[in-house]
C-alpha atoms as a PDB file:
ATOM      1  CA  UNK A   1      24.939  33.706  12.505  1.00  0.00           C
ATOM      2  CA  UNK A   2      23.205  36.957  11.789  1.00  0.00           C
ATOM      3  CA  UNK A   3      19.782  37.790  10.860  1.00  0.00           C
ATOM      4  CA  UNK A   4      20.117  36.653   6.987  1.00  0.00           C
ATOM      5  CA  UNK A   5      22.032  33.382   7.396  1.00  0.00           C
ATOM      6  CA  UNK A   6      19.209  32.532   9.863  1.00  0.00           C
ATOM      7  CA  UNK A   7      16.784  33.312   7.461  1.00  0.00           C
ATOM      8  CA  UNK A   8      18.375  31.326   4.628  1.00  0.00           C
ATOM      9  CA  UNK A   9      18.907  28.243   7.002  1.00  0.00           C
ATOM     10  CA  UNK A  10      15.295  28.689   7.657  1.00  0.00           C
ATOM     11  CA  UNK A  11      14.587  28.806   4.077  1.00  0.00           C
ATOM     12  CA  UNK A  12      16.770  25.695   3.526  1.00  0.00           C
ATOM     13  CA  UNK A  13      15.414  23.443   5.956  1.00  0.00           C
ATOM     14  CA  UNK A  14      11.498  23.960   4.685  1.00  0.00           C
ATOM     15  CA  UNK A  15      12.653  23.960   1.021  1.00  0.00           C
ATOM     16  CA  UNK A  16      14.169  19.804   2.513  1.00  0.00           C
ATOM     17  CA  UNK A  17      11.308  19.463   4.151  1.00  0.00           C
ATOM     18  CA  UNK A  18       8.800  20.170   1.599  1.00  0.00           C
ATOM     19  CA  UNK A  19      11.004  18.367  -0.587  1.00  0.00           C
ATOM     20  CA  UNK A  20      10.054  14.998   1.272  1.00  0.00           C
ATOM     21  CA  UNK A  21      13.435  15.185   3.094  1.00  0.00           C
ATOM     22  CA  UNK A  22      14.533  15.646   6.706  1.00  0.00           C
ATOM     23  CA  UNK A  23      17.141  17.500   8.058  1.00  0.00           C
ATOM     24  CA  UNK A  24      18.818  14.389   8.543  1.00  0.00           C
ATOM     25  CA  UNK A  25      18.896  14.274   5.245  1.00  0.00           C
ATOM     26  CA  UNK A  26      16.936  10.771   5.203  1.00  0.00           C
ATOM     27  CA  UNK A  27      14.169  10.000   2.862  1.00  0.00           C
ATOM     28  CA  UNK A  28      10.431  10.845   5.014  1.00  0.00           C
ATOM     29  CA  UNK A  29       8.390   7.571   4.913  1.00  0.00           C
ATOM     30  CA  UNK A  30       6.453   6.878   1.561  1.00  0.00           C
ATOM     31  CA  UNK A  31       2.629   6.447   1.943  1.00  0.00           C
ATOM     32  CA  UNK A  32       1.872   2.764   0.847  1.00  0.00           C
ATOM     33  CA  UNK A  33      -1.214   3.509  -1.226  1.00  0.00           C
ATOM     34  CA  UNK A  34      -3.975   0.817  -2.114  1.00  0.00           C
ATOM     35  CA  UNK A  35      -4.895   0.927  -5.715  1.00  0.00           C
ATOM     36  CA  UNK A  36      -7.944  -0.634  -7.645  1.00  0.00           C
ATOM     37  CA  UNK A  37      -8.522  -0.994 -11.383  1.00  0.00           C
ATOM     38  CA  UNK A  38      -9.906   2.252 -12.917  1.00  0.00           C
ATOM     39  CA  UNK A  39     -13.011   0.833 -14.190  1.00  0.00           C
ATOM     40  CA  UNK A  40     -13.802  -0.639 -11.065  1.00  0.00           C
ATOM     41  CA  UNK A  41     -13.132   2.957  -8.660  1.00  0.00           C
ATOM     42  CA  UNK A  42     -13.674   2.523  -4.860  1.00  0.00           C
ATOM     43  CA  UNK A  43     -12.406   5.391  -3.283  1.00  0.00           C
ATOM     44  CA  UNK A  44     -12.784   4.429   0.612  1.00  0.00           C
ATOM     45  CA  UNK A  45     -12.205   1.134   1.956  1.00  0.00           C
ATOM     46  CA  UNK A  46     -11.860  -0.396   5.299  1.00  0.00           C
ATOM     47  CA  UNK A  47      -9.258  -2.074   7.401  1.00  0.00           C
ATOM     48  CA  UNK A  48     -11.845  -4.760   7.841  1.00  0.00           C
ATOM     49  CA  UNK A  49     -12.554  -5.012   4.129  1.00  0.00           C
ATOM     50  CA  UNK A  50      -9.011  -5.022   3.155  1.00  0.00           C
ATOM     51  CA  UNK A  51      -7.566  -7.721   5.440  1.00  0.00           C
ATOM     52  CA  UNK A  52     -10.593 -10.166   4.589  1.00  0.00           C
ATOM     53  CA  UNK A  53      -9.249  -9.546   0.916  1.00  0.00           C
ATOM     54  CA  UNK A  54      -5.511 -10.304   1.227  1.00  0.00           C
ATOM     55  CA  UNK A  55      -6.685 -13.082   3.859  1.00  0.00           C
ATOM     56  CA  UNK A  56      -8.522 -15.000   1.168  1.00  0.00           C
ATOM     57  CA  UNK A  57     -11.734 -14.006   3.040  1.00  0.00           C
ATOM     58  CA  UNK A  58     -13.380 -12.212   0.573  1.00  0.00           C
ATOM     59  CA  UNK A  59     -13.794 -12.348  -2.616  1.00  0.00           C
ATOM     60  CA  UNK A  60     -15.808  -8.858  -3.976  1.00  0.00           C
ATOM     61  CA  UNK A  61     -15.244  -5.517  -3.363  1.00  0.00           C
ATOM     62  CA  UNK A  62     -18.104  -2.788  -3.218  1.00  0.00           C
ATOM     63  CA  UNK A  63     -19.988  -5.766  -5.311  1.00  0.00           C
ATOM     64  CA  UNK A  64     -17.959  -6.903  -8.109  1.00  0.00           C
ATOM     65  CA  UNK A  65     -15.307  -9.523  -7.953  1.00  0.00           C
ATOM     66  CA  UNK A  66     -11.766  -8.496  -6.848  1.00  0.00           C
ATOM     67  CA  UNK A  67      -8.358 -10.713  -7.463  1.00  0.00           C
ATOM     68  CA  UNK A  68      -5.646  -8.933  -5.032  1.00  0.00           C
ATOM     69  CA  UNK A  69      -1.836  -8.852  -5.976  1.00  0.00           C
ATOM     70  CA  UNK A  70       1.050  -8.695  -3.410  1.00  0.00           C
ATOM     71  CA  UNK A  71       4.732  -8.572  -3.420  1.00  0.00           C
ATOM     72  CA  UNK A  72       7.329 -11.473  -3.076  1.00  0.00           C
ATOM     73  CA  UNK A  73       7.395 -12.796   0.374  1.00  0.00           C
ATOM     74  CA  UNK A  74      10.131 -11.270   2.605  1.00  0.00           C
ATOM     75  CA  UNK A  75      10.039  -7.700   0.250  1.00  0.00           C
ATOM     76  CA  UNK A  76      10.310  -4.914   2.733  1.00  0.00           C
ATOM     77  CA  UNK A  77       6.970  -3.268   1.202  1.00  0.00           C
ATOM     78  CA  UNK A  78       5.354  -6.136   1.773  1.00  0.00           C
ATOM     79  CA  UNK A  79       6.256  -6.834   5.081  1.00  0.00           C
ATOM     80  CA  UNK A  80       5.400  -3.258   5.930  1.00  0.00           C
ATOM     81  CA  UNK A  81       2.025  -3.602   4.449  1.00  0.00           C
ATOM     82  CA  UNK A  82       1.121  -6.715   5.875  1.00  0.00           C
ATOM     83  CA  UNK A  83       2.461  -6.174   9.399  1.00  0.00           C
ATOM     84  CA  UNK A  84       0.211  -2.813   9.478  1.00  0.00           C
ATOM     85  CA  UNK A  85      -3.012  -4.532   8.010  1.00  0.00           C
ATOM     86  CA  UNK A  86      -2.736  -7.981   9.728  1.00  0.00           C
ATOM     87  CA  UNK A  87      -0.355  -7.960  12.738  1.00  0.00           C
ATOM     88  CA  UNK A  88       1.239 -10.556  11.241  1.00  0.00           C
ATOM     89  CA  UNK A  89       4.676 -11.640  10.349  1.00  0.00           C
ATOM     90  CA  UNK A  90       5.797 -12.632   6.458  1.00  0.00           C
ATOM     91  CA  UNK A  91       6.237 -16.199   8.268  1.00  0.00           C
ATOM     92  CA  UNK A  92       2.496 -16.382   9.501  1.00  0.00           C
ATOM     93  CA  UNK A  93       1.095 -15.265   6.655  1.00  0.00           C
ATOM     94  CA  UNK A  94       3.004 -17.788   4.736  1.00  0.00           C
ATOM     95  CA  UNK A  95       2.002 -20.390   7.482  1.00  0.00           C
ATOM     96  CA  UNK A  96      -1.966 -19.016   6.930  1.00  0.00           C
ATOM     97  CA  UNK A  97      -1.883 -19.659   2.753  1.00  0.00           C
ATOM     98  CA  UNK A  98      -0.354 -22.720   3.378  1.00  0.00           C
ATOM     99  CA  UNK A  99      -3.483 -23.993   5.845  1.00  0.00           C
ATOM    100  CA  UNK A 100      -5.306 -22.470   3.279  1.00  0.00           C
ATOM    101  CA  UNK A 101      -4.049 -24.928   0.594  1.00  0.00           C
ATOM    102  CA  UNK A 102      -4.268 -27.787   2.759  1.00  0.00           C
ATOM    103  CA  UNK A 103      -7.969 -27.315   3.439  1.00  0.00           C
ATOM    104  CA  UNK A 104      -8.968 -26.620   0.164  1.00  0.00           C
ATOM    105  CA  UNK A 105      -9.817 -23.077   0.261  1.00  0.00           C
ATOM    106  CA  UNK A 106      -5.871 -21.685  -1.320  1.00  0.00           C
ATOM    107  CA  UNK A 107      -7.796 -20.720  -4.305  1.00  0.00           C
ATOM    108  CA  UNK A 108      -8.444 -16.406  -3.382  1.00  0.00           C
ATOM    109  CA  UNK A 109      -4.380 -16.398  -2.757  1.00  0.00           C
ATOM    110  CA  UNK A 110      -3.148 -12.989  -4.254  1.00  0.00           C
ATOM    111  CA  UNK A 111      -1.189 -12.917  -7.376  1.00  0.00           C
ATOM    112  CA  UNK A 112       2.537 -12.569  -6.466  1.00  0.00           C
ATOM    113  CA  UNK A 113       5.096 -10.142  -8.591  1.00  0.00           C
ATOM    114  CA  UNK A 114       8.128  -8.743  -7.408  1.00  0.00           C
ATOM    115  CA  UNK A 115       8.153  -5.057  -8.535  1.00  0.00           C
ATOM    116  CA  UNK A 116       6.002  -1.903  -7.802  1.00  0.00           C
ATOM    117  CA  UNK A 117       5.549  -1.758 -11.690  1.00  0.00           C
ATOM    118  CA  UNK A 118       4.591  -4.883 -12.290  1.00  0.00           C
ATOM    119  CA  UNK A 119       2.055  -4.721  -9.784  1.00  0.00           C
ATOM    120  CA  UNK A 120       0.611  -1.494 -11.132  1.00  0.00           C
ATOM    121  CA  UNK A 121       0.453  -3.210 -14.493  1.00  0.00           C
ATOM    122  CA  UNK A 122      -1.482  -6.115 -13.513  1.00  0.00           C
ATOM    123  CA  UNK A 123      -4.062  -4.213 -11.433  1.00  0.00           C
ATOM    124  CA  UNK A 124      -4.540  -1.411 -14.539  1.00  0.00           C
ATOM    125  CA  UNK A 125      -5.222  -4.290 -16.581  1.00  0.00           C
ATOM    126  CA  UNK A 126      -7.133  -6.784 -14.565  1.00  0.00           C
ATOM    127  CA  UNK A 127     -10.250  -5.938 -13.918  1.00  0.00           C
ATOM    128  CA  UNK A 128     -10.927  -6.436 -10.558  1.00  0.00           C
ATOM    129  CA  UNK A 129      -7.273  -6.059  -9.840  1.00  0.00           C
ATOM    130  CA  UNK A 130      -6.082  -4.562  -6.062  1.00  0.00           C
ATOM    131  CA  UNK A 131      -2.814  -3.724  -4.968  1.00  0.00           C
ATOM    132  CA  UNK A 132      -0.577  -1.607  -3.284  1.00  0.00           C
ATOM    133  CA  UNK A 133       2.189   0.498  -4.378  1.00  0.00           C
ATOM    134  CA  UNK A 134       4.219   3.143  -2.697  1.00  0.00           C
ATOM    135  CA  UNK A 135       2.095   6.539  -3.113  1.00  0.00           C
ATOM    136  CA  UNK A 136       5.174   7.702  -5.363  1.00  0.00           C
ATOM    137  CA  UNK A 137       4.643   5.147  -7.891  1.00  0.00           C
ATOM    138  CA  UNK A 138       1.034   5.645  -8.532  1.00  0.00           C
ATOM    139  CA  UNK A 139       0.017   7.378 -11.953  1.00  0.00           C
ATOM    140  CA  UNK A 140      -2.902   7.351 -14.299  1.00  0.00           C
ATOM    141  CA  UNK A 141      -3.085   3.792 -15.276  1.00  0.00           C
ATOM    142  CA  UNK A 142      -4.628   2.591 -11.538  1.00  0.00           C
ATOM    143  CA  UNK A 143      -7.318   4.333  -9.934  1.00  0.00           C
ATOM    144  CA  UNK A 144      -6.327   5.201  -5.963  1.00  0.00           C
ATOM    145  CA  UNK A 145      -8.137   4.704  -2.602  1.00  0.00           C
ATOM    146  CA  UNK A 146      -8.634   8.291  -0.690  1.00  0.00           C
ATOM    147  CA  UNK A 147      -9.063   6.852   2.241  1.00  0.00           C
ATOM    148  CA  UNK A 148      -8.689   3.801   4.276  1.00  0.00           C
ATOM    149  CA  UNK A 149     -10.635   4.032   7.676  1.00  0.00           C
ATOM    150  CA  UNK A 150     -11.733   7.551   6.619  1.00  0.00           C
ATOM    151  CA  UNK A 151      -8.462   8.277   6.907  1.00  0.00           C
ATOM    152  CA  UNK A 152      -6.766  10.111   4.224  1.00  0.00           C
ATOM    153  CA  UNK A 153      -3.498   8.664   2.134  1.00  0.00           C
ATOM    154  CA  UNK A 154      -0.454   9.902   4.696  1.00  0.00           C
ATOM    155  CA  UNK A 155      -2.676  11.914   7.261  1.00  0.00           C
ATOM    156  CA  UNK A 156      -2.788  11.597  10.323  1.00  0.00           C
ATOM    157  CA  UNK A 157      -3.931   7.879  11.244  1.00  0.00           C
ATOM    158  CA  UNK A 158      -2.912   6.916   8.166  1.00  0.00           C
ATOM    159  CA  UNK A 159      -2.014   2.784   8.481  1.00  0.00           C
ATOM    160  CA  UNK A 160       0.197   1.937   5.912  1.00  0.00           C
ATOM    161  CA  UNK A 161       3.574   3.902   5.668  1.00  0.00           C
ATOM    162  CA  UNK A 162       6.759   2.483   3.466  1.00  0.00           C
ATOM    163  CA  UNK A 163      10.047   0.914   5.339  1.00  0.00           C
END
């Protein structure tokens, strides 16, 4: 290969690479992105702060009430997200909402839907409303988090990556 074809094969692989595609030619990982309602905009949040949320925990966010959606039990997003924030399994979490119920205290469960729009359509229309979506599918209608941890959607130390 001479010169040229080097430099087009160069060319190629950073134009696939830019792209969001390996050389492989797999899809790179998708940044799971939290998401808030746009009246209510939090741009930082912690780990802390966002397990005690999706644990039932808590109840407010940066002051003002928060109601947290999630995703189908078993969906591979959801998995994802919830192994990264919790350590836990989709079986242990189910186990925890379950105590939860049991004692009384089931009420903060998050809202369940089974697609990344209708997720982003109940959190741009409930106030208070917190979710997650992959960073793809996040437009106008939700307001994002920057950062989670101080660290910045898909940087390095970045939590939260798509299957």
């Amino acid at each position: 290969m001479g010169i040229r074809g080097l430099e087009m094969a160069t060319a190629a692989i950073f134009a696939m690479v830019t792209a969001g595609w390996t050389v492989a030619g797999q899809a790179t990982a998708d940044p799971i992105a939290v998401v808030v309602n746009p009246d209510s905009p939090v741009a930082e949040i912690s780990t802390a702060s966002l397990r005690a949320i999706y644990l039932g925990q808590a109840t407010s966010l940066a002051g003002a009430p928060v109601l947290p959606v999630n995703y189908k039990s078993n969906t591979p997003i959801r998995t994802a997200f919830e192994k990264a924030l919790m350590g836990m399994e989709p079986e242990r979490v189910n186990e925890h909402w379950k105590s939860q119920k049991f004692l009384g205290f089931g009420d903060n469960q998050p809202v369940i839907y089974t697609s990344a729009e209708a997720v982003k359509k109940f959190v741009s229309r409930q106030k208070g409303g917190i979710g997650y979506l992959p960073l793809s599918q996040v437009d106008s209608t939700v307001f994002l988090v920057k950062k989670v941890n101080g660290h910045d959607i898909g940087g390095a130390g970045y939590p939260y990556q798509s299957p």
